[in-house]
Protein backbone atom coordinates (compact mmCIF):
# COMPACT_ATOMS: atom_id res chain seq x y z
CA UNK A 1 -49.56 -5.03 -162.65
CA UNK A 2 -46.50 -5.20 -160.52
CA UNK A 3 -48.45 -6.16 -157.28
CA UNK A 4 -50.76 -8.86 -159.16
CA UNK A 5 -47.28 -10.37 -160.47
CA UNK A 6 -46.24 -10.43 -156.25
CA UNK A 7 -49.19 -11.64 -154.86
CA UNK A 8 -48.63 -14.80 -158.04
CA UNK A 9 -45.00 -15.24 -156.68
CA UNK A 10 -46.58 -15.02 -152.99
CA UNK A 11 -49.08 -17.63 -154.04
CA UNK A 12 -46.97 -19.86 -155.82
CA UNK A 13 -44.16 -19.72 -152.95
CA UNK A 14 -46.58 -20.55 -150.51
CA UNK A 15 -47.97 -23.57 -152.70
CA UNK A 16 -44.47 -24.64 -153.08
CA UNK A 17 -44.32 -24.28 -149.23
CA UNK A 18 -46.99 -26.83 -148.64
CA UNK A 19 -46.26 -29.02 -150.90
CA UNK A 20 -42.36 -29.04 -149.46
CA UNK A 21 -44.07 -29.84 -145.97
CA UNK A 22 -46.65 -32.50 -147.58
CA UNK A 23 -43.46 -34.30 -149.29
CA UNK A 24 -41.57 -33.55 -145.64
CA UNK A 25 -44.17 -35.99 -143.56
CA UNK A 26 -42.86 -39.23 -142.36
CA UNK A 27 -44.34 -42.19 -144.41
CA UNK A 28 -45.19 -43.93 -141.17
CA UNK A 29 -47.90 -40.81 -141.04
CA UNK A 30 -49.12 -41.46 -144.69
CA UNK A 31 -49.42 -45.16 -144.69
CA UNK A 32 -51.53 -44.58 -140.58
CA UNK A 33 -53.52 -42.57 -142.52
CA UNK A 34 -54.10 -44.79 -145.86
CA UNK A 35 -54.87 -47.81 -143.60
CA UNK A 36 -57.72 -45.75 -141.84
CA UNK A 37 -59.14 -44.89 -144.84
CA UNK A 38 -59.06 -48.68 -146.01
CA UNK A 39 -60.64 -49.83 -142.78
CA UNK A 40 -63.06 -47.40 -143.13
CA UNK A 41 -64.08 -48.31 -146.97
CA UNK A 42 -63.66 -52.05 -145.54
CA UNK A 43 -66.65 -51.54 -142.83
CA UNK A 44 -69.13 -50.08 -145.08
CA UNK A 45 -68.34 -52.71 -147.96
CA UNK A 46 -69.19 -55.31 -144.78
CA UNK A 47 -72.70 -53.43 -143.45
CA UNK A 48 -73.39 -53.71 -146.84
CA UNK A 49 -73.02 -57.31 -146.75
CA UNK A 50 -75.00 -57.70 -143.94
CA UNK A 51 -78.15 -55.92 -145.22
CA UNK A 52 -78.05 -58.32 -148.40
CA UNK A 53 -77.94 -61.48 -145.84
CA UNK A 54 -80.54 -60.07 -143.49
CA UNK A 55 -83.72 -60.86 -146.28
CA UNK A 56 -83.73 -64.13 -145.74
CA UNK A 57 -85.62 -66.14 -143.05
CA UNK A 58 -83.69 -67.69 -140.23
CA UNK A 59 -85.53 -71.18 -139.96
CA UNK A 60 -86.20 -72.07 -143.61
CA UNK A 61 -84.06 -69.66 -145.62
CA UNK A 62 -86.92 -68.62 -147.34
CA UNK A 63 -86.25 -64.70 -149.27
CA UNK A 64 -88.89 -62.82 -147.14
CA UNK A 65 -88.54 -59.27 -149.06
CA UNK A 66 -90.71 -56.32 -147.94
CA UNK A 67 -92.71 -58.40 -145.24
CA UNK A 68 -90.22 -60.23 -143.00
CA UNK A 69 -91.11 -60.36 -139.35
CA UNK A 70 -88.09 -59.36 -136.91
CA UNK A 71 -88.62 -61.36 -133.46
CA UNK A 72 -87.28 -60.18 -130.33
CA UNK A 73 -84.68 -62.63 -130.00
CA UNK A 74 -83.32 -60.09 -133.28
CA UNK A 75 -83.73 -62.39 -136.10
CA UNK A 76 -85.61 -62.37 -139.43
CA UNK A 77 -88.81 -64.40 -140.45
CA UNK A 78 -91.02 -65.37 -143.01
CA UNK A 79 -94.37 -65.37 -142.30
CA UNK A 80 -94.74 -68.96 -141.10
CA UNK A 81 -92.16 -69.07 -138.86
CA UNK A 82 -92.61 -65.41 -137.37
CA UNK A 83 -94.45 -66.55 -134.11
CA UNK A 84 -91.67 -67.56 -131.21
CA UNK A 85 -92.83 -71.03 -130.82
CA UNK A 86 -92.97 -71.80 -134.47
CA UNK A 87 -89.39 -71.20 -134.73
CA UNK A 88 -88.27 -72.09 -131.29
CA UNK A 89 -87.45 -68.76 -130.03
CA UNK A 90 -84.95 -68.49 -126.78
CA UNK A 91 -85.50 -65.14 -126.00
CA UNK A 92 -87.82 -65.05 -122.37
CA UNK A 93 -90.93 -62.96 -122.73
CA UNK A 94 -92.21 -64.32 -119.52
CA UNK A 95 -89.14 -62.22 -117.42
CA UNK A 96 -89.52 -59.34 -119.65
CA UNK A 97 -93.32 -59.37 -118.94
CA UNK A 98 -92.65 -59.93 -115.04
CA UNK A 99 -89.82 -57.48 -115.01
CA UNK A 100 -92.68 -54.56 -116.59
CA UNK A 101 -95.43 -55.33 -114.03
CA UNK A 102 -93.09 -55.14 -111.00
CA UNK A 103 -92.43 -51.61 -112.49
CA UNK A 104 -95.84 -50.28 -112.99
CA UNK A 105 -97.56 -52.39 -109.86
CA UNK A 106 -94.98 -51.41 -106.94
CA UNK A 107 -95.95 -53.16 -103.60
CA UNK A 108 -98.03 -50.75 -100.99
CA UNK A 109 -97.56 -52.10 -97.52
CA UNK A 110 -98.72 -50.16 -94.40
CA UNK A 111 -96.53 -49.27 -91.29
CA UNK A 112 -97.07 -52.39 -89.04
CA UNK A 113 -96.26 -50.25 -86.20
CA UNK A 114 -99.74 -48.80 -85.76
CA UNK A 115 -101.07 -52.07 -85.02
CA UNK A 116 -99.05 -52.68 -82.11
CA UNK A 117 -99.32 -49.28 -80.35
C-alpha cells in the first residue's frame, strides 16, 4: 500500500512538474505556435475552396461535374469547349511536339574525315 501511495505522490509531483514548466513558457512561444496552427487550418479551408471553383468550365462557366476535360494549358472544360482551338488555348503543342521528336530522332552524321583521306 505504502509504495502505491509513493509512486501517486511521484506521479502527481511530476504532473505538477510539467504543468509548472507548461505555465513557465514564454507567451511569445504559445502565440508562434497558435498562429501555425491557424495558418495551417487557414490553407486547408482555402484548397478546399479551390476544389469547389475548379467544376466549372473556364470559357462559358458552364458546371461540368464528373466529365470536365482538363487541357494542357491546366484549365477546366465542358465538353464544347474542351478542344484547344475552341477555347483559344495558349499553351504550344507544336514546341512540345518538336521538343519530343528531337529526343527520340537524334541526328546520325558520319565522320567527314574518311572522305578526305
Amino acid at each position: 500500500m505504502e509504495s502505491q501511495s509513493n509512486n501517486n505522490n511521484n506521479n502527481n509531483g511530476t504532473l505538477l512538474d510539467d504543468t509548472k514548466s507548461h505555465h513557465d513558457q514564454p507567451l511569445a512561444d504559445v502565440l508562434k505556435r497558435f498562429t501555425k496552427d491557424f495558418a495551417a487550418t487557414i490553407d486547408d479551408i482555402s484548397t478546399n475552396n479551390n476544389n469547389e471553383t475548379k467544376k466549372r468550365c473556364k470559357k462559358c462557366n458552364k458546371k461540368v461535374g464528373l466529365i470536365g476535360f482538363e487541357c494542357r494549358c491546366g484549365d477546366l472544360f465542358c465538353g464544347k469547349h474542351r478542344y484547344p482551338e475552341v477555347h483559344e488555348c495558349e499553351f504550344n503543342f507544336k514546341d512540345i511536339g518538336r521538343n519530343i521528336l528531337a529526343k527520340q530522332n537524334p541526328l546520325c552524321i558520319r565522320d567527314k574525315l574518311d572522305e578526305r583521306l
